[in-house]
C-alpha atoms as a PDB file:
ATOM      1  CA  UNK A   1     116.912  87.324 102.593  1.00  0.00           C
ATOM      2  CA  UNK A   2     118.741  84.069 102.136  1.00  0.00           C
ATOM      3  CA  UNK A   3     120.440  84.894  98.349  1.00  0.00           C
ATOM      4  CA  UNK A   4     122.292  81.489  98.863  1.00  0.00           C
ATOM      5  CA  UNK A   5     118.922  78.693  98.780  1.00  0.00           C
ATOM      6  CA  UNK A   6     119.531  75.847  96.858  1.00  0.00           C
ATOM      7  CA  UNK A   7     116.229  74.847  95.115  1.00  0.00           C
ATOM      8  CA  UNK A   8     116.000  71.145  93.887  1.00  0.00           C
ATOM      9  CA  UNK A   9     113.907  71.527  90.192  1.00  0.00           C
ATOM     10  CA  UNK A  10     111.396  68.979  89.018  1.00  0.00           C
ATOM     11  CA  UNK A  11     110.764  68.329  85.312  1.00  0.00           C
ATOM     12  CA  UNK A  12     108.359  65.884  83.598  1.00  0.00           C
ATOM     13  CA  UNK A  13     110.210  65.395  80.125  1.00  0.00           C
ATOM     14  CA  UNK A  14     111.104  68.242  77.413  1.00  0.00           C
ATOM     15  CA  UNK A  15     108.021  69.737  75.244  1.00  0.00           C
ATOM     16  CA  UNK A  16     104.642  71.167  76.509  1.00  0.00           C
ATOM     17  CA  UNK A  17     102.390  68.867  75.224  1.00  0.00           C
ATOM     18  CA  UNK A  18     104.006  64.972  76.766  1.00  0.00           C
ATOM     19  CA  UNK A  19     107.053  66.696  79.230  1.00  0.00           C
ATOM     20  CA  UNK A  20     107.861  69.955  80.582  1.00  0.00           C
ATOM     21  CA  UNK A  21     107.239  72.957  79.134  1.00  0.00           C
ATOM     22  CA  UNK A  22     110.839  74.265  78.327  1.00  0.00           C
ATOM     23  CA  UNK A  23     109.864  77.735  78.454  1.00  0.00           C
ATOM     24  CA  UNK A  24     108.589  77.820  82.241  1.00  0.00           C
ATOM     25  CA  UNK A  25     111.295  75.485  82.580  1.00  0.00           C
ATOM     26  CA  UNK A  26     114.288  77.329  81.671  1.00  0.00           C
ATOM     27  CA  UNK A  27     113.182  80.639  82.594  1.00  0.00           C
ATOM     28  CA  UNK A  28     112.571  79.500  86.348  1.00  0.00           C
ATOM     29  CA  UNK A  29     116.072  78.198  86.555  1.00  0.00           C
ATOM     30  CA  UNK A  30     117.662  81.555  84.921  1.00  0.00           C
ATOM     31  CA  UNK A  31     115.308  83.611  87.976  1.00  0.00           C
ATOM     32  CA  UNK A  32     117.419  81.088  90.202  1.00  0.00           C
ATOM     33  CA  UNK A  33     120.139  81.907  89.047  1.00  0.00           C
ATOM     34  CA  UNK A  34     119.681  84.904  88.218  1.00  0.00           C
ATOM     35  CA  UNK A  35     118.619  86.324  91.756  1.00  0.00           C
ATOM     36  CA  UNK A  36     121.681  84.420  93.463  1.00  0.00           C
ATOM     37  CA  UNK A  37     120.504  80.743  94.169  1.00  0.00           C
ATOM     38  CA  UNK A  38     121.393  77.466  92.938  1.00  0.00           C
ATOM     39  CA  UNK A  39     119.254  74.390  91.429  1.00  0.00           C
ATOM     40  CA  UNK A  40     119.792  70.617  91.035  1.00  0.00           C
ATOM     41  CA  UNK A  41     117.204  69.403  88.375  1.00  0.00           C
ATOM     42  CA  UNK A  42     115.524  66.034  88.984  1.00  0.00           C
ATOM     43  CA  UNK A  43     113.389  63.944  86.853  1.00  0.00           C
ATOM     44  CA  UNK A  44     111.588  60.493  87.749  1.00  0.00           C
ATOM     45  CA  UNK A  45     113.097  57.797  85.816  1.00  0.00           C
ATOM     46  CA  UNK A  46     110.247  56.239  83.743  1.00  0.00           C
ATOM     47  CA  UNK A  47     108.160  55.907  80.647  1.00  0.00           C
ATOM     48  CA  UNK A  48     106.399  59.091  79.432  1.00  0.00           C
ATOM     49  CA  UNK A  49     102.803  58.608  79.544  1.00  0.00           C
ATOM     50  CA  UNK A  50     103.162  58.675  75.310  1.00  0.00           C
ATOM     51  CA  UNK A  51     105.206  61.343  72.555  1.00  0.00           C
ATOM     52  CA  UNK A  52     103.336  63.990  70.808  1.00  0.00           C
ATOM     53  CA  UNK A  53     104.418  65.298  67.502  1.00  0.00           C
ATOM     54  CA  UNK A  54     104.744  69.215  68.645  1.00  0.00           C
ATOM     55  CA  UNK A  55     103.971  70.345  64.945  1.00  0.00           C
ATOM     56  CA  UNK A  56     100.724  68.125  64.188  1.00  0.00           C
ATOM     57  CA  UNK A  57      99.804  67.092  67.762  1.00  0.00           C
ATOM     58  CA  UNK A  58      99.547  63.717  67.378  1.00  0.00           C
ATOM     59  CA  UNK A  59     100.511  60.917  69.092  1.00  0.00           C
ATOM     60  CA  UNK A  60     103.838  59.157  67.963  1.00  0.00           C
ATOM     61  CA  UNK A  61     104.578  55.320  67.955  1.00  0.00           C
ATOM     62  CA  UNK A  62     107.670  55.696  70.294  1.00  0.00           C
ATOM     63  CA  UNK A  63     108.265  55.621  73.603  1.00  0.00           C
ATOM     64  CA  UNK A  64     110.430  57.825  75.730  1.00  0.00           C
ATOM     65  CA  UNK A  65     111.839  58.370  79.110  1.00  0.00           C
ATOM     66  CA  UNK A  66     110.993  61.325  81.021  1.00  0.00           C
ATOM     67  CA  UNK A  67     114.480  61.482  82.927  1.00  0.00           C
ATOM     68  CA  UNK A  68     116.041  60.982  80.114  1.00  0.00           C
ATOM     69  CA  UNK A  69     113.983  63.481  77.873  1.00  0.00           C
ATOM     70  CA  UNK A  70     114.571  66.372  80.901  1.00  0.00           C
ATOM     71  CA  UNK A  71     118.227  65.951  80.738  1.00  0.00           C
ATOM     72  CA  UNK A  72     117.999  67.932  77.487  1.00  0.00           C
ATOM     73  CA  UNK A  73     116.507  70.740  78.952  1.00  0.00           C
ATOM     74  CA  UNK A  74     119.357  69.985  81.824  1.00  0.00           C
ATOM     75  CA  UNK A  75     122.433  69.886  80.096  1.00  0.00           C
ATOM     76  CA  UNK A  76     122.875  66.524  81.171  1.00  0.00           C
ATOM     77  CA  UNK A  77     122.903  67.501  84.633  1.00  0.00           C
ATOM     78  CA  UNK A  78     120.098  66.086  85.714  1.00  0.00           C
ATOM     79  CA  UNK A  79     119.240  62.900  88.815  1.00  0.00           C
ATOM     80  CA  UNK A  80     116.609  60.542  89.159  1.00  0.00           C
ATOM     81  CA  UNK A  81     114.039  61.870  91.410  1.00  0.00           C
ATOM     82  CA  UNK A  82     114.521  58.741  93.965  1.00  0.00           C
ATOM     83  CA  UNK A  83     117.602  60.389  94.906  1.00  0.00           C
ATOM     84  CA  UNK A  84     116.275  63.462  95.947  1.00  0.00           C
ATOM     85  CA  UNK A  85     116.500  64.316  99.909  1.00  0.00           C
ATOM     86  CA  UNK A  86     114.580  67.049 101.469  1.00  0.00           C
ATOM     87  CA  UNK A  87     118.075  67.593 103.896  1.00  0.00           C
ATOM     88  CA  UNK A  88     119.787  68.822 101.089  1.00  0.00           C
ATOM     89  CA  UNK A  89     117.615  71.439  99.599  1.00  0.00           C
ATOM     90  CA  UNK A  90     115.914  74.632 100.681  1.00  0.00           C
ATOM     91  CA  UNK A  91     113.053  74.783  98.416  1.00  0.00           C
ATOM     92  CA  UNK A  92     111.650  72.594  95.491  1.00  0.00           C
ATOM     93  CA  UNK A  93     110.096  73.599  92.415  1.00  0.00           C
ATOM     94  CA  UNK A  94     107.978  72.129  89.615  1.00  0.00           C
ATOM     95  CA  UNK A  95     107.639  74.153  86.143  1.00  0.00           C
ATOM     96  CA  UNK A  96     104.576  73.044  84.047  1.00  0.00           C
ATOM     97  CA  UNK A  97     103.539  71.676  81.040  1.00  0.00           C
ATOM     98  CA  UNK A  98     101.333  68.217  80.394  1.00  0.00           C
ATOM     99  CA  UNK A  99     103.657  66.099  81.341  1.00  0.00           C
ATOM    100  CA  UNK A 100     103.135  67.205  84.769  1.00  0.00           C
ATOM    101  CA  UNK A 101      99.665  65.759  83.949  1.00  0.00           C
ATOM    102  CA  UNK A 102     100.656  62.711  82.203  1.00  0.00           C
ATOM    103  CA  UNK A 103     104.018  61.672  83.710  1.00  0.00           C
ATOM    104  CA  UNK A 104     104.264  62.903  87.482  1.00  0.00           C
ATOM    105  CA  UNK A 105     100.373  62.445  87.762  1.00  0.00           C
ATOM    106  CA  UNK A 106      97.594  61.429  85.999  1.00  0.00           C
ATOM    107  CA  UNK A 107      95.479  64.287  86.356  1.00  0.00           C
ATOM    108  CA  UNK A 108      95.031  65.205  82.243  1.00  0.00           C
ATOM    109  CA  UNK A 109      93.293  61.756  82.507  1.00  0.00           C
ATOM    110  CA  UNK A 110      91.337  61.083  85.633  1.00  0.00           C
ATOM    111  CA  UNK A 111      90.829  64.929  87.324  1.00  0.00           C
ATOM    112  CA  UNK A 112      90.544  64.767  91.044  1.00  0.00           C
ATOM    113  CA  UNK A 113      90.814  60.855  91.287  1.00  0.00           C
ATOM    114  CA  UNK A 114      94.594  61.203  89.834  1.00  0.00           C
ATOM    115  CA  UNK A 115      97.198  58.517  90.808  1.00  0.00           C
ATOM    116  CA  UNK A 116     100.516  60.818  91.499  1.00  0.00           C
ATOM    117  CA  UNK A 117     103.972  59.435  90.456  1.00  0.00           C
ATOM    118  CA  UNK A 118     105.532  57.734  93.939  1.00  0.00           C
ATOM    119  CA  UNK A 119     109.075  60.007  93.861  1.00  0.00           C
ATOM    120  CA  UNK A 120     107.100  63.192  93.309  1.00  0.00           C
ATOM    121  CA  UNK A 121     104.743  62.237  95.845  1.00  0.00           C
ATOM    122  CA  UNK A 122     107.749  61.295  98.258  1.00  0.00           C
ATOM    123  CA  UNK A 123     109.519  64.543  97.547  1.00  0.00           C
ATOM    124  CA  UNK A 124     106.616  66.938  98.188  1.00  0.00           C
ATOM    125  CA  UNK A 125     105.781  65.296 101.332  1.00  0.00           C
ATOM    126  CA  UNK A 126     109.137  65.617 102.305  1.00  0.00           C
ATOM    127  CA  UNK A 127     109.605  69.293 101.641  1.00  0.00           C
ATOM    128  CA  UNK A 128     105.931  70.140 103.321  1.00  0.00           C
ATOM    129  CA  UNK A 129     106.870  68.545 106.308  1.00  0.00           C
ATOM    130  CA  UNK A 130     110.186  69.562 106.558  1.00  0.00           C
ATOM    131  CA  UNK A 131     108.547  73.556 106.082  1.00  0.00           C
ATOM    132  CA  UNK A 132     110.382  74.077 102.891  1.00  0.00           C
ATOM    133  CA  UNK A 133     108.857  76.705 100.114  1.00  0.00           C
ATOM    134  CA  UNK A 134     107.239  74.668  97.249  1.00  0.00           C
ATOM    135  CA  UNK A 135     106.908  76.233  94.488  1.00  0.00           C
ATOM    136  CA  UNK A 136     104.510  75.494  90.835  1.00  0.00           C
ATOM    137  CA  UNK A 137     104.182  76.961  87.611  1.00  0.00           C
ATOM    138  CA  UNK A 138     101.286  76.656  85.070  1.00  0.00           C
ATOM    139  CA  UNK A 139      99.434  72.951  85.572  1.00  0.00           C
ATOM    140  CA  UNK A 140     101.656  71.949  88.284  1.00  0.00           C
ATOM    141  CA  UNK A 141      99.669  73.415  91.322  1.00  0.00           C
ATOM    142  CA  UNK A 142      97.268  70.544  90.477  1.00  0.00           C
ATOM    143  CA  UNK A 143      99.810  68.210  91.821  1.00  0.00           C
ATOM    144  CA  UNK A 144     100.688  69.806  94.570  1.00  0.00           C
ATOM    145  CA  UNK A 145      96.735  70.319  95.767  1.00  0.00           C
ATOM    146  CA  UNK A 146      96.686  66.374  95.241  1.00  0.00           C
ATOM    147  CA  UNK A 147      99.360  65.444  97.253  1.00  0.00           C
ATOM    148  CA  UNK A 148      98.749  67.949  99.849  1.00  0.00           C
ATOM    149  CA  UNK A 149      94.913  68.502  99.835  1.00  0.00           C
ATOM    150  CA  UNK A 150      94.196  71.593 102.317  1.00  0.00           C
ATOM    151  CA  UNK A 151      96.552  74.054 100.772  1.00  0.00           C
ATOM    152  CA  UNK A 152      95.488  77.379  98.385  1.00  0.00           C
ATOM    153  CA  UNK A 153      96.858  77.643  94.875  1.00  0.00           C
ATOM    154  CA  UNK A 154      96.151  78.967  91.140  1.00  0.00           C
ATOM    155  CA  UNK A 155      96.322  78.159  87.739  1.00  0.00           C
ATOM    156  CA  UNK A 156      94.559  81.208  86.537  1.00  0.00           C
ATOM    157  CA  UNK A 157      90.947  81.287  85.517  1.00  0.00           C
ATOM    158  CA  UNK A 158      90.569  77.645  84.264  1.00  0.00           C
ATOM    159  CA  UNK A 159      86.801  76.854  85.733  1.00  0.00           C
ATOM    160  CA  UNK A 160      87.337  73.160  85.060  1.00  0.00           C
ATOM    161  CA  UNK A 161      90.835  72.583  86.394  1.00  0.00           C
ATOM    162  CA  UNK A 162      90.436  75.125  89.151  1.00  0.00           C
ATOM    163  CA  UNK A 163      87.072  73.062  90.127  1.00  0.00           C
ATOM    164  CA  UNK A 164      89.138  69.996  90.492  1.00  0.00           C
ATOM    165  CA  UNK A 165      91.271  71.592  92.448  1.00  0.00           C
ATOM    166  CA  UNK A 166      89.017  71.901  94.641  1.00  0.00           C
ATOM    167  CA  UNK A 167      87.569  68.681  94.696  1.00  0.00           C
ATOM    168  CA  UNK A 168      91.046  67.413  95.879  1.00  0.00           C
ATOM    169  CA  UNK A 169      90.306  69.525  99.027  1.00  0.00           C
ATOM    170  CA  UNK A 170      92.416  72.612  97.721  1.00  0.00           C
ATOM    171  CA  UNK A 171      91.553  76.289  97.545  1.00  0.00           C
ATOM    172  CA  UNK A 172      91.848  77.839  93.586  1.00  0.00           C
ATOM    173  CA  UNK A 173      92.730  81.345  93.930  1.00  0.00           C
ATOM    174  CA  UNK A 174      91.831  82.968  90.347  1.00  0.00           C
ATOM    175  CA  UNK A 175      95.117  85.090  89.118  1.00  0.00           C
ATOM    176  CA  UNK A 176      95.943  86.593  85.814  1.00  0.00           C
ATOM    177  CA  UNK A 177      99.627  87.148  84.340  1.00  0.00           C
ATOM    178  CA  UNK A 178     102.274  87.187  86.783  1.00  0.00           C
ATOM    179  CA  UNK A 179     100.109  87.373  89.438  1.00  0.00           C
ATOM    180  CA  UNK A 180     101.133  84.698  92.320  1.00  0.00           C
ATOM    181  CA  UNK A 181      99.344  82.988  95.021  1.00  0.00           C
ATOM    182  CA  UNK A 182     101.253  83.046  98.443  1.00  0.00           C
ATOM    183  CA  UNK A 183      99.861  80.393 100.568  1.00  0.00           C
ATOM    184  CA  UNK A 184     102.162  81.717 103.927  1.00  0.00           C
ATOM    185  CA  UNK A 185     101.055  78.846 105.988  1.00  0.00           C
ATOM    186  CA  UNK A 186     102.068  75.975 103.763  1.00  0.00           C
ATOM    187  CA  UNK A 187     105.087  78.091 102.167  1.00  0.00           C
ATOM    188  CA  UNK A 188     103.551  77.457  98.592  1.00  0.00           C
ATOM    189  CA  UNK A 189     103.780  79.616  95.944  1.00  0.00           C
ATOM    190  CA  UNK A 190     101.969  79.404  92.830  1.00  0.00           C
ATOM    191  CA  UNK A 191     101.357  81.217  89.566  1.00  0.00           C
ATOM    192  CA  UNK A 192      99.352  80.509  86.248  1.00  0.00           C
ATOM    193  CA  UNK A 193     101.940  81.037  83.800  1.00  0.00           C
ATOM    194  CA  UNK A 194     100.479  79.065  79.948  1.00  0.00           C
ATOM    195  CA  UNK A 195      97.305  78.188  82.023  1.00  0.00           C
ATOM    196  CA  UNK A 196      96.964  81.500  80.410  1.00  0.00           C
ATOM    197  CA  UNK A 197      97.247  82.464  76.409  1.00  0.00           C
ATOM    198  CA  UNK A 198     100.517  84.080  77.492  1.00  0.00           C
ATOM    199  CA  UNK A 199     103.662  85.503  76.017  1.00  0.00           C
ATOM    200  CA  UNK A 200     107.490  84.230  76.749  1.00  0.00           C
ATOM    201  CA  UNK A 201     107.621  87.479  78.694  1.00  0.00           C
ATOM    202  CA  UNK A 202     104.861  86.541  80.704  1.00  0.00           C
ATOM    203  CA  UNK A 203     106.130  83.448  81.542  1.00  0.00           C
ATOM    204  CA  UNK A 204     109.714  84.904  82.631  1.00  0.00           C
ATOM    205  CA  UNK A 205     107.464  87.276  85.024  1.00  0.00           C
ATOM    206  CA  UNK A 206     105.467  84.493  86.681  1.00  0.00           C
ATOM    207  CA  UNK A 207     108.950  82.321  87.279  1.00  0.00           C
ATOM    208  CA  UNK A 208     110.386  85.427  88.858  1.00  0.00           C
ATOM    209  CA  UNK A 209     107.584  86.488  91.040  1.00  0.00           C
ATOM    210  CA  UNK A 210     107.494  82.496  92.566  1.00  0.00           C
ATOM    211  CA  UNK A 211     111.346  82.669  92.698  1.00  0.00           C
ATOM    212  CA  UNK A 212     111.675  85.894  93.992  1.00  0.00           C
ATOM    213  CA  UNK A 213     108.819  84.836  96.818  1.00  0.00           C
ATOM    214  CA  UNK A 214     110.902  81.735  97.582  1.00  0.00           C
ATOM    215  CA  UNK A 215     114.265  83.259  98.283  1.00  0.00           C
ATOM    216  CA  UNK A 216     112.563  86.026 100.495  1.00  0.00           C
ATOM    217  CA  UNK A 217     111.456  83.125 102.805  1.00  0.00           C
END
């Protein structure tokens, strides 16, 4: 086991309902750490697709920038996701949340037909082709199945997402907590995470089971 792999991190903004979900977030880079790797965090510098008000759930008249909203959840240590090269890392990872849905793709809006952000799209090519472990939490699998098409993946028991998933020429792999999906040819590793009504602990499980998966690689 390579206890050294330096995983690049993907986030989509800070809050579950317009960025990342901070909880899959930070828990996947403390199983990094935690089990002996290192991360770089990367965000693509643009516009959120809009701000929710996390108490009410409405929309806000503001606008804010994902790379800039993921550096909280970063520590300021964050880079723009057009800096990111495949050379440098030995596995990627993207926690969930909407924003995956709204900022890296447009998949809470359009399903199947999605337009993906360029950077993301760039990076996961990269990694896939290179053979690098990917690696997606919660919603995120739905990005990778876009970009990737013939690859198998979960987001739980979601009927509607998971048949969307397979639309974009994807396998959906039904999972419950903690549970991961392993697709060995691709070196993708997936797990449901708040696809499910799930507790922090839960969560912290998932992260650790994909993590844990990677670094075994």
């Amino acid at each position: 086991m390579n206890s050294k792999k330096k995983f690049a991190v993907v986030l989509a903004g800070s809050g579950v309902y317009d960025g990342s979900e901070i909880h899959e977030a930070t828990l996947a880079l403390y199983s990094i750490s935690k089990n002996g790797g290192s991360y770089q965090v990367f965000a693509p510098n643009v516009n959120q697709y809009h701000v929710i008000n996390h108490i009410t759930g409405e929309e806000m008249p503001e606008t804010r920038n994902v790379l800039v909203e993921a550096a909280r959840i970063a520590r300021g240590n964050i880079k723009d996701l057009k800096e990111f090269s495949a050379d440098e890392f030995d596995a990627i990872l993207f926690p969930g949340g909407f924003g995956v849905a709204k900022n890296l793709c447009t998949f809470a809006f359009e399903g199947a037909g999605c337009q993906v952000n360029p950077d993301a799209e760039a990076a996961l090519k990269a990694m896939h082709k290179a053979k690098k472990p990917i690696g997606a939490l919660c919603i995120a699998p739905a990005l990778i199945a876009k970009v990737l098409g013939d690859v198998e993946v979960t987001i739980g028991q979601d009927e509607e997402t998971a048949e969307a998933i397979s639309k974009m020429g994807a396998t959906h792999v039904t999972t419950t907590h903690g549970e991961i999906v392993f697709d060995k040819e691709n070196k993708i590793v997936t797990t449901p995470c708040y696809m499910l009504d799930a507790t922090i602990a839960q969560i912290g499980d998932g992260a650790d089971n994909v993590v844990k998966t990677i670094m075994a690689l």
